[in-house]
PDB file of N, CA and C in Angstrom:
ATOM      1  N   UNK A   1     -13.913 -15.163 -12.322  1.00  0.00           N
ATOM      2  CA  UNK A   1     -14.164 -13.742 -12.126  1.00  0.00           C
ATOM      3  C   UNK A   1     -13.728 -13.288 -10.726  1.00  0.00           C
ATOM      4  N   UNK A   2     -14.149 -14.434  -9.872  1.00  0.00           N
ATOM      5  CA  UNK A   2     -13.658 -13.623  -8.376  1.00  0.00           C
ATOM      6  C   UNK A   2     -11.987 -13.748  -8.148  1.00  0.00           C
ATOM      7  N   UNK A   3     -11.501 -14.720  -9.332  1.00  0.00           N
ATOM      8  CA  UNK A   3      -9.760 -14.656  -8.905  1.00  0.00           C
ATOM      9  C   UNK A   3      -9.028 -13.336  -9.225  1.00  0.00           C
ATOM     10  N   UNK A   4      -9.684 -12.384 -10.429  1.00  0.00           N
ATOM     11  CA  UNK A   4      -9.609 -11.020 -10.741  1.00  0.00           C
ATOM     12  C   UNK A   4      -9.458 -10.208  -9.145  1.00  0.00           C
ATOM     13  N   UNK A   5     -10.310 -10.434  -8.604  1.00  0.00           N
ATOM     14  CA  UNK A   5     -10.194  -9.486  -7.307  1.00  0.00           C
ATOM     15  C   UNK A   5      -9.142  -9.838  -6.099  1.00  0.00           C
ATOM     16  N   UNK A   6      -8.634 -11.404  -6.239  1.00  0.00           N
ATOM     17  CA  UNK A   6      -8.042 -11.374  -5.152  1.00  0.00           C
ATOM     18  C   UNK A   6      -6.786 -11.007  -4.806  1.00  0.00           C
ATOM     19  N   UNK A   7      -6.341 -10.254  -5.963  1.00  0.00           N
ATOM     20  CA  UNK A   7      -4.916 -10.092  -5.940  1.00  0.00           C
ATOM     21  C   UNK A   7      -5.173  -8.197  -5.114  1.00  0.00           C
ATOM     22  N   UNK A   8      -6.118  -7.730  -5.479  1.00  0.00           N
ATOM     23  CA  UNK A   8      -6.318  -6.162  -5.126  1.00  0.00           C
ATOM     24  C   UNK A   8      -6.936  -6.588  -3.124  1.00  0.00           C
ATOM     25  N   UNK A   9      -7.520  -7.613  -2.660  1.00  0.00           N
ATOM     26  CA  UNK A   9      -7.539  -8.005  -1.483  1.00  0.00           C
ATOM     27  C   UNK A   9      -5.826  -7.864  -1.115  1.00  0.00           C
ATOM     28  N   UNK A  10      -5.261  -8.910  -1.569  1.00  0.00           N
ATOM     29  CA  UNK A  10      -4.156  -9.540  -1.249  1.00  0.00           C
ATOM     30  C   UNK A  10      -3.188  -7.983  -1.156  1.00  0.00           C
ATOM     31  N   UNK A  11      -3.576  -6.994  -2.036  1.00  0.00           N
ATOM     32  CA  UNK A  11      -2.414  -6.227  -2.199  1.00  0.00           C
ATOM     33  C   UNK A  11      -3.141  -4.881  -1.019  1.00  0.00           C
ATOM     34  N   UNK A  12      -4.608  -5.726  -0.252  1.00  0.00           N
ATOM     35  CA  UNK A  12      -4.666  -4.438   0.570  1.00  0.00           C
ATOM     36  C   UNK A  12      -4.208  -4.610   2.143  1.00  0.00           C
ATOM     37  N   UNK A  13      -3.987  -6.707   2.281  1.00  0.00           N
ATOM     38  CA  UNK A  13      -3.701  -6.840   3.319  1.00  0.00           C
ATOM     39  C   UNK A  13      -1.996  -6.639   3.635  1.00  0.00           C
ATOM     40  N   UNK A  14      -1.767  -6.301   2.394  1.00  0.00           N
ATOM     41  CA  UNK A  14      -0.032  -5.975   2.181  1.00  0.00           C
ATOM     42  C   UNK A  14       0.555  -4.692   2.636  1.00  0.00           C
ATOM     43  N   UNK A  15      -0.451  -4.184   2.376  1.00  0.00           N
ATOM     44  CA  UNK A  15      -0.398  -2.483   2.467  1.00  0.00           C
ATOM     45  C   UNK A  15      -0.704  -2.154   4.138  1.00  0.00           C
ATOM     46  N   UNK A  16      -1.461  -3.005   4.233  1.00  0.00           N
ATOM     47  CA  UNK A  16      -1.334  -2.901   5.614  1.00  0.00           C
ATOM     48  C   UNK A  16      -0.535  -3.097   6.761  1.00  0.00           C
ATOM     49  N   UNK A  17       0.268  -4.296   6.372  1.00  0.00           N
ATOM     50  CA  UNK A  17       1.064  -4.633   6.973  1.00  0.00           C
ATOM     51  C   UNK A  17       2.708  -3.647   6.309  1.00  0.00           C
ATOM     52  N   UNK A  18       2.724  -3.689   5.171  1.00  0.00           N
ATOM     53  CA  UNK A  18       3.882  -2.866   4.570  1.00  0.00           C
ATOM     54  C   UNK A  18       3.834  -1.164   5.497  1.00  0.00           C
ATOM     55  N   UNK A  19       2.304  -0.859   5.598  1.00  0.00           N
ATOM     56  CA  UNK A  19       2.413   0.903   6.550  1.00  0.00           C
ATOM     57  C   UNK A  19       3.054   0.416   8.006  1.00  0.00           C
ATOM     58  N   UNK A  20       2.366   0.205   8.222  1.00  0.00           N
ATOM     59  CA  UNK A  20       2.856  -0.610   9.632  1.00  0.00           C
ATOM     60  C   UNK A  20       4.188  -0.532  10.318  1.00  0.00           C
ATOM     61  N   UNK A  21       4.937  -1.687   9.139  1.00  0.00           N
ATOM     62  CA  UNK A  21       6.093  -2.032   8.751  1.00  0.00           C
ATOM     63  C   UNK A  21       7.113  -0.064   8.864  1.00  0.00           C
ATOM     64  N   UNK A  22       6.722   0.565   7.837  1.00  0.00           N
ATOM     65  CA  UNK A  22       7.248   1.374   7.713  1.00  0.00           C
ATOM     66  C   UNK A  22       7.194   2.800   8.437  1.00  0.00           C
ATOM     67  N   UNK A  23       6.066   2.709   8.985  1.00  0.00           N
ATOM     68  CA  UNK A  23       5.526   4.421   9.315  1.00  0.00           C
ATOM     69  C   UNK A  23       4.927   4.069  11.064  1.00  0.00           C
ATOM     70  N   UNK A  24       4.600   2.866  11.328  1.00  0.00           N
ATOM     71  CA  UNK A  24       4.027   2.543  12.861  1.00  0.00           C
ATOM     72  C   UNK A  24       5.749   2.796  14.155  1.00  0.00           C
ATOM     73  N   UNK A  25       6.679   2.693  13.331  1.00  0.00           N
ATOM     74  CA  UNK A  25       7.677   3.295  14.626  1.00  0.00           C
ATOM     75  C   UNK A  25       7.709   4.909  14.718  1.00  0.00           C
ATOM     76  N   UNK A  26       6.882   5.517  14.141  1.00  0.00           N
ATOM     77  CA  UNK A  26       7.044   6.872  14.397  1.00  0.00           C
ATOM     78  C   UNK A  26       6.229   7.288  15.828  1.00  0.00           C
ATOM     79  N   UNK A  27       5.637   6.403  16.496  1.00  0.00           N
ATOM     80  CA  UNK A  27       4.748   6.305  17.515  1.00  0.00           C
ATOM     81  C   UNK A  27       5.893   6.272  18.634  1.00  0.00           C
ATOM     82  N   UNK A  28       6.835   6.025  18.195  1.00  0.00           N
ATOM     83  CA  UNK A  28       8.044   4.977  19.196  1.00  0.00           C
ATOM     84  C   UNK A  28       9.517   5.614  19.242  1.00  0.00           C
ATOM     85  N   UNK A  29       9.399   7.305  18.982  1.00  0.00           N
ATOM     86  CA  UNK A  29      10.560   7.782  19.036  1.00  0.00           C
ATOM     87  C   UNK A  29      11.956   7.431  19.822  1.00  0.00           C
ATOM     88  N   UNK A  30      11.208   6.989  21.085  1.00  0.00           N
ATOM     89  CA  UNK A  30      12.511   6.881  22.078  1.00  0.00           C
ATOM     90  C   UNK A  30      12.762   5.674  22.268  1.00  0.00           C
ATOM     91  N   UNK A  31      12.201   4.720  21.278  1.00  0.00           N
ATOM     92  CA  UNK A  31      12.787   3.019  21.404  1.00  0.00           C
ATOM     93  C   UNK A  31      14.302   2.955  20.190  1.00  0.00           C
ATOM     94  N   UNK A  32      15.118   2.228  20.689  1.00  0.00           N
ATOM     95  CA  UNK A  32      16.270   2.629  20.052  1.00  0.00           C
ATOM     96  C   UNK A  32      16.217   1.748  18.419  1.00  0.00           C
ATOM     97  N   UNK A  33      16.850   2.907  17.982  1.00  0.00           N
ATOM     98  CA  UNK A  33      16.541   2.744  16.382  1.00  0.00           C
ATOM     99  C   UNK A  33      16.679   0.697  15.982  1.00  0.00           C
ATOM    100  N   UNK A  34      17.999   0.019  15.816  1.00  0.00           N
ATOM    101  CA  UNK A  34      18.006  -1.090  15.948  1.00  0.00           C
ATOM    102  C   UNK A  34      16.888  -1.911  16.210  1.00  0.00           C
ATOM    103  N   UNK A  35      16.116  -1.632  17.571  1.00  0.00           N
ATOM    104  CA  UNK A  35      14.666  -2.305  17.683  1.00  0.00           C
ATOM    105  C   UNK A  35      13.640  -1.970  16.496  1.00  0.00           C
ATOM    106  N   UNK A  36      13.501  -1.061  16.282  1.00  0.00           N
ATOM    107  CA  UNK A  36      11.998  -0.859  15.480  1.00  0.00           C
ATOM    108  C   UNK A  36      12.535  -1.232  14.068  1.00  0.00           C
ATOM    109  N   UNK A  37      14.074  -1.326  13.476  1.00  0.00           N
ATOM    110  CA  UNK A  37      14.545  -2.028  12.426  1.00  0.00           C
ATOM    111  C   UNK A  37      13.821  -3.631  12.734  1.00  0.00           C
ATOM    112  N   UNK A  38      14.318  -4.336  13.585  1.00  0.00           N
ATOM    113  CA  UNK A  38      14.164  -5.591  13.792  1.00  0.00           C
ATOM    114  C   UNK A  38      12.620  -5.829  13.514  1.00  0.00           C
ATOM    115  N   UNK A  39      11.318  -5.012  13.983  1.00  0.00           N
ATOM    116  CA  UNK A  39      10.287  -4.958  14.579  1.00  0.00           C
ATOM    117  C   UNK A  39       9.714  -4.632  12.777  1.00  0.00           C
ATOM    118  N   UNK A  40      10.099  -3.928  12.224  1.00  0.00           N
ATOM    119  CA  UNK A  40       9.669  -3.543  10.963  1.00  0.00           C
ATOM    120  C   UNK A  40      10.290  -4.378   9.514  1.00  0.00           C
ATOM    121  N   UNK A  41      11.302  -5.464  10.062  1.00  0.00           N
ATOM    122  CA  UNK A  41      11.520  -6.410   9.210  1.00  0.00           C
ATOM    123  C   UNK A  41      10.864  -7.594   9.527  1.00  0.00           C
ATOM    124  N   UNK A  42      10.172  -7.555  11.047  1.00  0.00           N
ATOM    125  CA  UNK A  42       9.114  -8.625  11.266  1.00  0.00           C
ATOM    126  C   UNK A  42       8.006  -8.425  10.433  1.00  0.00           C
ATOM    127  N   UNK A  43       7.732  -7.283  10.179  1.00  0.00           N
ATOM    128  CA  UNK A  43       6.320  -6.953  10.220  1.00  0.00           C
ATOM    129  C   UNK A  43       6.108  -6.940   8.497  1.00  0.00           C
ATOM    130  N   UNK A  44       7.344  -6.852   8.060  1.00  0.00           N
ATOM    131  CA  UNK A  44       7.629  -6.750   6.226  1.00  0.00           C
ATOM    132  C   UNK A  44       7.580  -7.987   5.769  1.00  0.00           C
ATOM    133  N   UNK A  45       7.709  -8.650   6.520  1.00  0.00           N
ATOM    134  CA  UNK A  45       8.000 -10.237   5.933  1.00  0.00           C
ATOM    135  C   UNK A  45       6.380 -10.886   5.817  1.00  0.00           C
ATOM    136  N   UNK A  46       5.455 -10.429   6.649  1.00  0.00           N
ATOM    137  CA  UNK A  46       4.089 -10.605   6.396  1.00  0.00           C
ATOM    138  C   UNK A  46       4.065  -9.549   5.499  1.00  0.00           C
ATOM    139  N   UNK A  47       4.352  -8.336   5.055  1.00  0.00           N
ATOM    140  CA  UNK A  47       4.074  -8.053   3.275  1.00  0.00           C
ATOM    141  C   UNK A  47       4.229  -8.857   2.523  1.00  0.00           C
ATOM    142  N   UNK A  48       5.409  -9.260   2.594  1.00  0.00           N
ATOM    143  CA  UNK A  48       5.814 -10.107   1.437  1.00  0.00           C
ATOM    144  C   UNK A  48       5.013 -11.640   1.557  1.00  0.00           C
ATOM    145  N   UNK A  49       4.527 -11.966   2.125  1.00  0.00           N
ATOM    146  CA  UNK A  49       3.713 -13.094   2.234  1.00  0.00           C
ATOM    147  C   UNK A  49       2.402 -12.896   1.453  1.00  0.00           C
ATOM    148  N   UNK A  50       2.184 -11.892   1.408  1.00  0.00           N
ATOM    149  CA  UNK A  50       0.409 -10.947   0.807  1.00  0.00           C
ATOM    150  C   UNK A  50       1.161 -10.601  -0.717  1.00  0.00           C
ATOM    151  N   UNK A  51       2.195  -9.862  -0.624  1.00  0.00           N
ATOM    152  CA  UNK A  51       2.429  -8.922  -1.827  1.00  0.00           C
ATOM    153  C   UNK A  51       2.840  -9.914  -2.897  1.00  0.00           C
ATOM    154  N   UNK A  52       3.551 -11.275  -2.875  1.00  0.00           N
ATOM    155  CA  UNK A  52       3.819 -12.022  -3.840  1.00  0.00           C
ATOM    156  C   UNK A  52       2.821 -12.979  -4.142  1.00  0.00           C
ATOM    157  N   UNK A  53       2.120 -13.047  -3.699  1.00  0.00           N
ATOM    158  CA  UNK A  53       1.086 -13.982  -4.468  1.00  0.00           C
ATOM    159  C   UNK A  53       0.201 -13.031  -4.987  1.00  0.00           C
ATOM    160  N   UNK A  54       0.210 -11.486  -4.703  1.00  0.00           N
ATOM    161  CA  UNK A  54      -0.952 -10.947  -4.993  1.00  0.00           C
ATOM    162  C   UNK A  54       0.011 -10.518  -6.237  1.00  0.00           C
ATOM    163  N   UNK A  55       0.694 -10.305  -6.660  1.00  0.00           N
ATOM    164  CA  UNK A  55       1.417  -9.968  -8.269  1.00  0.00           C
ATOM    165  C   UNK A  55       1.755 -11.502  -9.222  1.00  0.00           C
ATOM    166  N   UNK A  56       1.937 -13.021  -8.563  1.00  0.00           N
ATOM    167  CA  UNK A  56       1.687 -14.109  -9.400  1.00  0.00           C
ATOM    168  C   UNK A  56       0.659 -13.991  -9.698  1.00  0.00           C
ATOM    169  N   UNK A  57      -0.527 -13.835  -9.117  1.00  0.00           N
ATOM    170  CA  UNK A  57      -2.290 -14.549  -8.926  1.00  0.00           C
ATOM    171  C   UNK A  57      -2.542 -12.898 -10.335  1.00  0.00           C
ATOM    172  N   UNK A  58      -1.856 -12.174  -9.776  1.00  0.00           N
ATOM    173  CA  UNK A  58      -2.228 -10.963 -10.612  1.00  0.00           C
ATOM    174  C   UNK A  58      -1.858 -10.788 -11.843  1.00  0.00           C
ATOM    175  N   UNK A  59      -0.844 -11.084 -12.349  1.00  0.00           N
ATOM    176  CA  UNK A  59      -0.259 -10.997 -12.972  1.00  0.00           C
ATOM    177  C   UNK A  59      -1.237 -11.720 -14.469  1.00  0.00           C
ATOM    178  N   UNK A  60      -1.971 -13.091 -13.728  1.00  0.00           N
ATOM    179  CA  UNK A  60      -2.440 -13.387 -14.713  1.00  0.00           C
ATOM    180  C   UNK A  60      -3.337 -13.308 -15.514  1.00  0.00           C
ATOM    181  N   UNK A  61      -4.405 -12.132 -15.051  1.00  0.00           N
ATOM    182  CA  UNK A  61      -4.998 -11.254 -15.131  1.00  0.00           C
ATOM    183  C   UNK A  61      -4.319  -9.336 -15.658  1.00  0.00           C
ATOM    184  N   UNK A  62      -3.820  -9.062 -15.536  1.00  0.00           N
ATOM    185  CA  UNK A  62      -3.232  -7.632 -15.408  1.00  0.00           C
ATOM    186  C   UNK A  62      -1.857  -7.502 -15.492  1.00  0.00           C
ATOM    187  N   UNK A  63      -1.096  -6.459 -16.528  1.00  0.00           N
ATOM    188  CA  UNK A  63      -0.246  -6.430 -16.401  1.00  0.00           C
ATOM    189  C   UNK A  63       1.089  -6.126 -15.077  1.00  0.00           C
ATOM    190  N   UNK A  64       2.356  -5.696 -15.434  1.00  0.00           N
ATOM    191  CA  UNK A  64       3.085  -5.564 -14.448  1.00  0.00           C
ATOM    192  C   UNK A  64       2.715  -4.102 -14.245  1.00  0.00           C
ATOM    193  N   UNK A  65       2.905  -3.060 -14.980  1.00  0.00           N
ATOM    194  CA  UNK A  65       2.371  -1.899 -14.817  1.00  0.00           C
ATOM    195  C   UNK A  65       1.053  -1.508 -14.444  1.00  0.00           C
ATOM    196  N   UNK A  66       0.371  -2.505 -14.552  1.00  0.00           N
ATOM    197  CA  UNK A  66      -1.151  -2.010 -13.848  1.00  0.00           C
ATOM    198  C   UNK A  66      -1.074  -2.568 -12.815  1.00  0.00           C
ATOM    199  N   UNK A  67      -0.513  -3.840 -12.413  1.00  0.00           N
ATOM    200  CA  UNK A  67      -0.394  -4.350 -10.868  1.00  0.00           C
ATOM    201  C   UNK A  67       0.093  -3.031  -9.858  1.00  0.00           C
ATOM    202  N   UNK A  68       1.310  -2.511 -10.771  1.00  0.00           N
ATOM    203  CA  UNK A  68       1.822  -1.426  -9.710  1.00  0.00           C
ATOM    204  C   UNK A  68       1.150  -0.683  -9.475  1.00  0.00           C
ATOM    205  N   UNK A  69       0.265   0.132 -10.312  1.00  0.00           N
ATOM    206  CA  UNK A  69      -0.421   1.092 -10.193  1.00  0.00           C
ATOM    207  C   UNK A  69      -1.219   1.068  -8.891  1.00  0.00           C
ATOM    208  N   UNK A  70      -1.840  -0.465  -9.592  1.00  0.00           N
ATOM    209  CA  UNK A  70      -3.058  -1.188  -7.974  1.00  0.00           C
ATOM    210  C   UNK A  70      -2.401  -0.548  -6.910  1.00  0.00           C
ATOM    211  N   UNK A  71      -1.602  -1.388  -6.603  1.00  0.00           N
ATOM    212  CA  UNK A  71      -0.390  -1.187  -5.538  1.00  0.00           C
ATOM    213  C   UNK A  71      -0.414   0.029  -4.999  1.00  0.00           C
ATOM    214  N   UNK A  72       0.052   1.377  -5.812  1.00  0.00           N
ATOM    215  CA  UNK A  72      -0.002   2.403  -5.416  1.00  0.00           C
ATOM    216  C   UNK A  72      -1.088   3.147  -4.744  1.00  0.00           C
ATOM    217  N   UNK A  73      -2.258   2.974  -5.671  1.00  0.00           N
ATOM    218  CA  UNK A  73      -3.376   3.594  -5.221  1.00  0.00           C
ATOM    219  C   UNK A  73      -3.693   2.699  -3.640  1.00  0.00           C
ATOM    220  N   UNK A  74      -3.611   1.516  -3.724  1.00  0.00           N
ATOM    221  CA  UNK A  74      -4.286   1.177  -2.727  1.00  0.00           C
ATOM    222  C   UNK A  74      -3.636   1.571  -1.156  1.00  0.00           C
ATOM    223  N   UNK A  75      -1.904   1.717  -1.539  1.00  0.00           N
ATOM    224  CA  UNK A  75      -0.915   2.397  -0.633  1.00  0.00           C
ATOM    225  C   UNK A  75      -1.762   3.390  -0.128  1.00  0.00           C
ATOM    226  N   UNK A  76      -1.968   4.341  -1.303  1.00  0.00           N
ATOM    227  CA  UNK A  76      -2.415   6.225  -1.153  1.00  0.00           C
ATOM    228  C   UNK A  76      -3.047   5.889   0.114  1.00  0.00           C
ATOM    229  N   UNK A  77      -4.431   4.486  -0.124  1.00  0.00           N
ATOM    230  CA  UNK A  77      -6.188   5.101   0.525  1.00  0.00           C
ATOM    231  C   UNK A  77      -5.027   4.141   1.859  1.00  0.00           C
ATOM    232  N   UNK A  78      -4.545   3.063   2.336  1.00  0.00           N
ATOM    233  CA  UNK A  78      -4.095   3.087   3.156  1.00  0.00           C
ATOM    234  C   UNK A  78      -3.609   3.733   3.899  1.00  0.00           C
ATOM    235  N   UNK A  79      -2.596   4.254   3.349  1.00  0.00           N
ATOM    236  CA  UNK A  79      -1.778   5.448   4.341  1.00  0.00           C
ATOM    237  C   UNK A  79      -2.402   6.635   4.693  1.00  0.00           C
ATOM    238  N   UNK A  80      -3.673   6.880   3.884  1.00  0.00           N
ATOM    239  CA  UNK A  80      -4.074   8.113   4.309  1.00  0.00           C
ATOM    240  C   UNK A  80      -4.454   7.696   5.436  1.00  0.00           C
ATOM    241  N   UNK A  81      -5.782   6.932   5.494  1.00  0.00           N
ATOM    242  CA  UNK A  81      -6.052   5.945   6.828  1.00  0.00           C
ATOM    243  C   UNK A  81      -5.274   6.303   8.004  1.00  0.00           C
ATOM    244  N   UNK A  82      -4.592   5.624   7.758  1.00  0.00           N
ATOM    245  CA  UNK A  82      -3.380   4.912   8.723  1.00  0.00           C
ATOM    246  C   UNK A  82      -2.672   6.029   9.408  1.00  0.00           C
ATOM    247  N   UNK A  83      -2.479   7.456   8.665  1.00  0.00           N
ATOM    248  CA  UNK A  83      -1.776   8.552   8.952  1.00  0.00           C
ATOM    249  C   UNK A  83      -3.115   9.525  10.139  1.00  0.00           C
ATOM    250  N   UNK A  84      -4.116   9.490   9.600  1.00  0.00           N
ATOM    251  CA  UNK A  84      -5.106   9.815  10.157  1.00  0.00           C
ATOM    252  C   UNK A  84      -5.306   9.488  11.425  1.00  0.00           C
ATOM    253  N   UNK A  85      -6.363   7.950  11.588  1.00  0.00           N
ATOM    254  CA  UNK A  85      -6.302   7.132  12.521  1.00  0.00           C
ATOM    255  C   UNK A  85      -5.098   6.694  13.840  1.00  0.00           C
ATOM    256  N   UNK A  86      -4.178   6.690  13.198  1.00  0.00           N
ATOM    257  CA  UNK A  86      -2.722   6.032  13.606  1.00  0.00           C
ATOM    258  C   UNK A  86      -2.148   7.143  14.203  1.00  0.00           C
ATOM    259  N   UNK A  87      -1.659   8.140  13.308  1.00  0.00           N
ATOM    260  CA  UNK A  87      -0.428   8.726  13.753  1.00  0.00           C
ATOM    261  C   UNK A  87      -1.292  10.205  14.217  1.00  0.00           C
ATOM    262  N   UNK A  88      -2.522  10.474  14.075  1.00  0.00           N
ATOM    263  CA  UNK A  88      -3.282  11.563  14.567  1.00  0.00           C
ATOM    264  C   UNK A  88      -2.908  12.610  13.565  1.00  0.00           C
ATOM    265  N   UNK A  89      -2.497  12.413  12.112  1.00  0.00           N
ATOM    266  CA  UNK A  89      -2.094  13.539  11.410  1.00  0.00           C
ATOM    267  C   UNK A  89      -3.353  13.770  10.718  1.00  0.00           C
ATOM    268  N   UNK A  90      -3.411  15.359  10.463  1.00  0.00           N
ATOM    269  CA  UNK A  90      -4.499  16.039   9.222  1.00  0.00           C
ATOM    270  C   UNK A  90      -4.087  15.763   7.846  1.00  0.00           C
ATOM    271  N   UNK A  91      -5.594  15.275   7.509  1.00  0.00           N
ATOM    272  CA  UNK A  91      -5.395  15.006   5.958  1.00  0.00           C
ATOM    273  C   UNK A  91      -5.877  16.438   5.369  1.00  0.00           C
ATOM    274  N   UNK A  92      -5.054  16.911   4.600  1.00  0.00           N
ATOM    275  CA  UNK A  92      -4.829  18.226   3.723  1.00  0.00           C
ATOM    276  C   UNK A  92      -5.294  18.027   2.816  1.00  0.00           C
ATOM    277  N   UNK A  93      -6.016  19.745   1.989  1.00  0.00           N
ATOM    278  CA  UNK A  93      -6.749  19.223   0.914  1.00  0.00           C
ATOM    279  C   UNK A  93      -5.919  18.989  -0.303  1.00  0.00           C
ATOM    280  N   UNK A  94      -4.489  19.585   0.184  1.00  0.00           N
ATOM    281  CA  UNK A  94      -3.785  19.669  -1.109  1.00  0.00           C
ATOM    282  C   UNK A  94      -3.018  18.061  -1.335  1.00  0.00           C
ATOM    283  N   UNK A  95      -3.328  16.909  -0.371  1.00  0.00           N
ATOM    284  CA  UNK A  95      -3.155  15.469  -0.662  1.00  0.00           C
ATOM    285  C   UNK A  95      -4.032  15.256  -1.423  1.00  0.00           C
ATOM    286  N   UNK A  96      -5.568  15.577  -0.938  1.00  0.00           N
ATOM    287  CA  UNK A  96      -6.195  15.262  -1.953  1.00  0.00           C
ATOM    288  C   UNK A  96      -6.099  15.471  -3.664  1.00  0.00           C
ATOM    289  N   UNK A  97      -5.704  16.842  -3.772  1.00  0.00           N
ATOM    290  CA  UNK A  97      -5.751  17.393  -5.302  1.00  0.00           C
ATOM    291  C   UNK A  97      -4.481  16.295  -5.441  1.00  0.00           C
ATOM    292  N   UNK A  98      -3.613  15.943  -4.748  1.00  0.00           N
ATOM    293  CA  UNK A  98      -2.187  15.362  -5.481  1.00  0.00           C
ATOM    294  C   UNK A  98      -3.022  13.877  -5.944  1.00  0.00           C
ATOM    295  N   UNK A  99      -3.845  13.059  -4.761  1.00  0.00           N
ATOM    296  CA  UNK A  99      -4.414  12.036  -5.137  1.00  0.00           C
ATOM    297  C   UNK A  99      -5.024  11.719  -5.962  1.00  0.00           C
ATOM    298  N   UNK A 100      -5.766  12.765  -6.319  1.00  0.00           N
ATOM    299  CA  UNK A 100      -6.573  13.028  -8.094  1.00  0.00           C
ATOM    300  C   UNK A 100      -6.011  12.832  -8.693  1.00  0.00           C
ATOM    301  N   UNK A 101      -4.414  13.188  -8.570  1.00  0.00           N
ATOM    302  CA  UNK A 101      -3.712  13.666  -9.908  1.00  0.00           C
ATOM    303  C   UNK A 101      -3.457  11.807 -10.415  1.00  0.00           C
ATOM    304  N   UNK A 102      -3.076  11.128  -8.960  1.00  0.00           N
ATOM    305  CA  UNK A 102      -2.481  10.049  -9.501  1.00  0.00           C
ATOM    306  C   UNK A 102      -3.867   9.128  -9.876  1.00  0.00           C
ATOM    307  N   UNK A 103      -4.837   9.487  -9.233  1.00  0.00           N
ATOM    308  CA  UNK A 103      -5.898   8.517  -9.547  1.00  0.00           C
ATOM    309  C   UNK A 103      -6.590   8.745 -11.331  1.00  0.00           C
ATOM    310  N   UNK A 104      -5.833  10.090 -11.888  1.00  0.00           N
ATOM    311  CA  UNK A 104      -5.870  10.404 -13.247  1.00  0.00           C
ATOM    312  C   UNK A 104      -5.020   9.542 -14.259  1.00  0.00           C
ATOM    313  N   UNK A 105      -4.187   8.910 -13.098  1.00  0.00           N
ATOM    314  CA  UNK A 105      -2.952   8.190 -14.023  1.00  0.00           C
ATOM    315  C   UNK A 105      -3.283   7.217 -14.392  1.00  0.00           C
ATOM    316  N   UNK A 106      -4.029   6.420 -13.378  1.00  0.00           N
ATOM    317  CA  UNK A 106      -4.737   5.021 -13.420  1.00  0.00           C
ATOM    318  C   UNK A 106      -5.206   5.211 -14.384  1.00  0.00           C
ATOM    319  N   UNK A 107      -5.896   5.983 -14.855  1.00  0.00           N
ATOM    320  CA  UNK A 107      -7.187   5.689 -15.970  1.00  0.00           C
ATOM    321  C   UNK A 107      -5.970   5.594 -17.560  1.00  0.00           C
ATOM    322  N   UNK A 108      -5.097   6.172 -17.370  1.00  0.00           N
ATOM    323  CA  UNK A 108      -4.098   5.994 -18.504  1.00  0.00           C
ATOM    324  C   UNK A 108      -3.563   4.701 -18.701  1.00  0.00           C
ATOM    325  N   UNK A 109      -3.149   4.357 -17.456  1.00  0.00           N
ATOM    326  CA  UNK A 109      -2.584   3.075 -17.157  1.00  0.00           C
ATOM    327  C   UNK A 109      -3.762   1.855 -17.547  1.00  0.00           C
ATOM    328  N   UNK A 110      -4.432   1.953 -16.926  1.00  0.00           N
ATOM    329  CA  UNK A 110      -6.123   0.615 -17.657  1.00  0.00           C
ATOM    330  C   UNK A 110      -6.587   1.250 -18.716  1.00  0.00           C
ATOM    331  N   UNK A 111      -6.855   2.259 -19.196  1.00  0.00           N
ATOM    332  CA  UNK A 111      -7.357   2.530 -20.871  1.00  0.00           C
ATOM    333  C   UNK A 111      -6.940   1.558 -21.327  1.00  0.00           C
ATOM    334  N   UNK A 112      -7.785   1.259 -22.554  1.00  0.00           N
ATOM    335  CA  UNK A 112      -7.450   0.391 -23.486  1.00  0.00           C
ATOM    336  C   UNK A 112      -7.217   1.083 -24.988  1.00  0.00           C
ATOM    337  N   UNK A 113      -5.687   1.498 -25.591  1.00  0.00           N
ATOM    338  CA  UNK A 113      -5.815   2.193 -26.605  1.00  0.00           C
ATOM    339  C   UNK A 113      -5.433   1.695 -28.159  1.00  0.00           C
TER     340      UNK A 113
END
């Protein structure tokens, strides 16, 4: 029962490192582009260390389409985070209504029909 969960761990320490990876050089406008490439393929390669075992381990449990889904949602609550905290941006209410929309999808995606 607890191997069920470790792939949604695994896919949150991914996400973490994957925002990072992608959205943490916006802090760093005037470092020249080339560096924060180098710096954000460091930082991706610890995704991929999290993100592939968390879709084997997952997989055997949950499909490929519901893995992604995981994935996504757990992106959303990351990045909102991360955009917040991190980059000092306002979370809008109209992210939220969009986040509903996708957190409506999930339930399509895990239904059982």
């Amino acid at each position: 029962m607890l191997r069920q969960f470790l792939p949604i761990i695994l896919l949150t320490i991914s996400n973490v490192f994957m925002t990072f990876a992608w959205y943490g050089h916006l802090k760093f406008k005037n470092t020249a582009l080339w560096i924060v490439i180098l710096v954000s393929w460091s930082i991706a390669l610890f995704e991929y260390c999290f993100q592939v075992p968390a879709n084997r381990i997952g997989h055997e449990y949950f499909s490929a389409a519901q893995l992604k889904t995981m994935q996504e949602v757990i992106t959303l609550i990351v990045f909102s985070i991360f955009s917040v905290l991190y980059l000092k941006e306002e979370f809008k209410w109209n992210y939220l209504i969009g986040f509903l929309f996708i957190i409506l999808a999930v339930f399509f995606i895990f239904k059982k029909w």
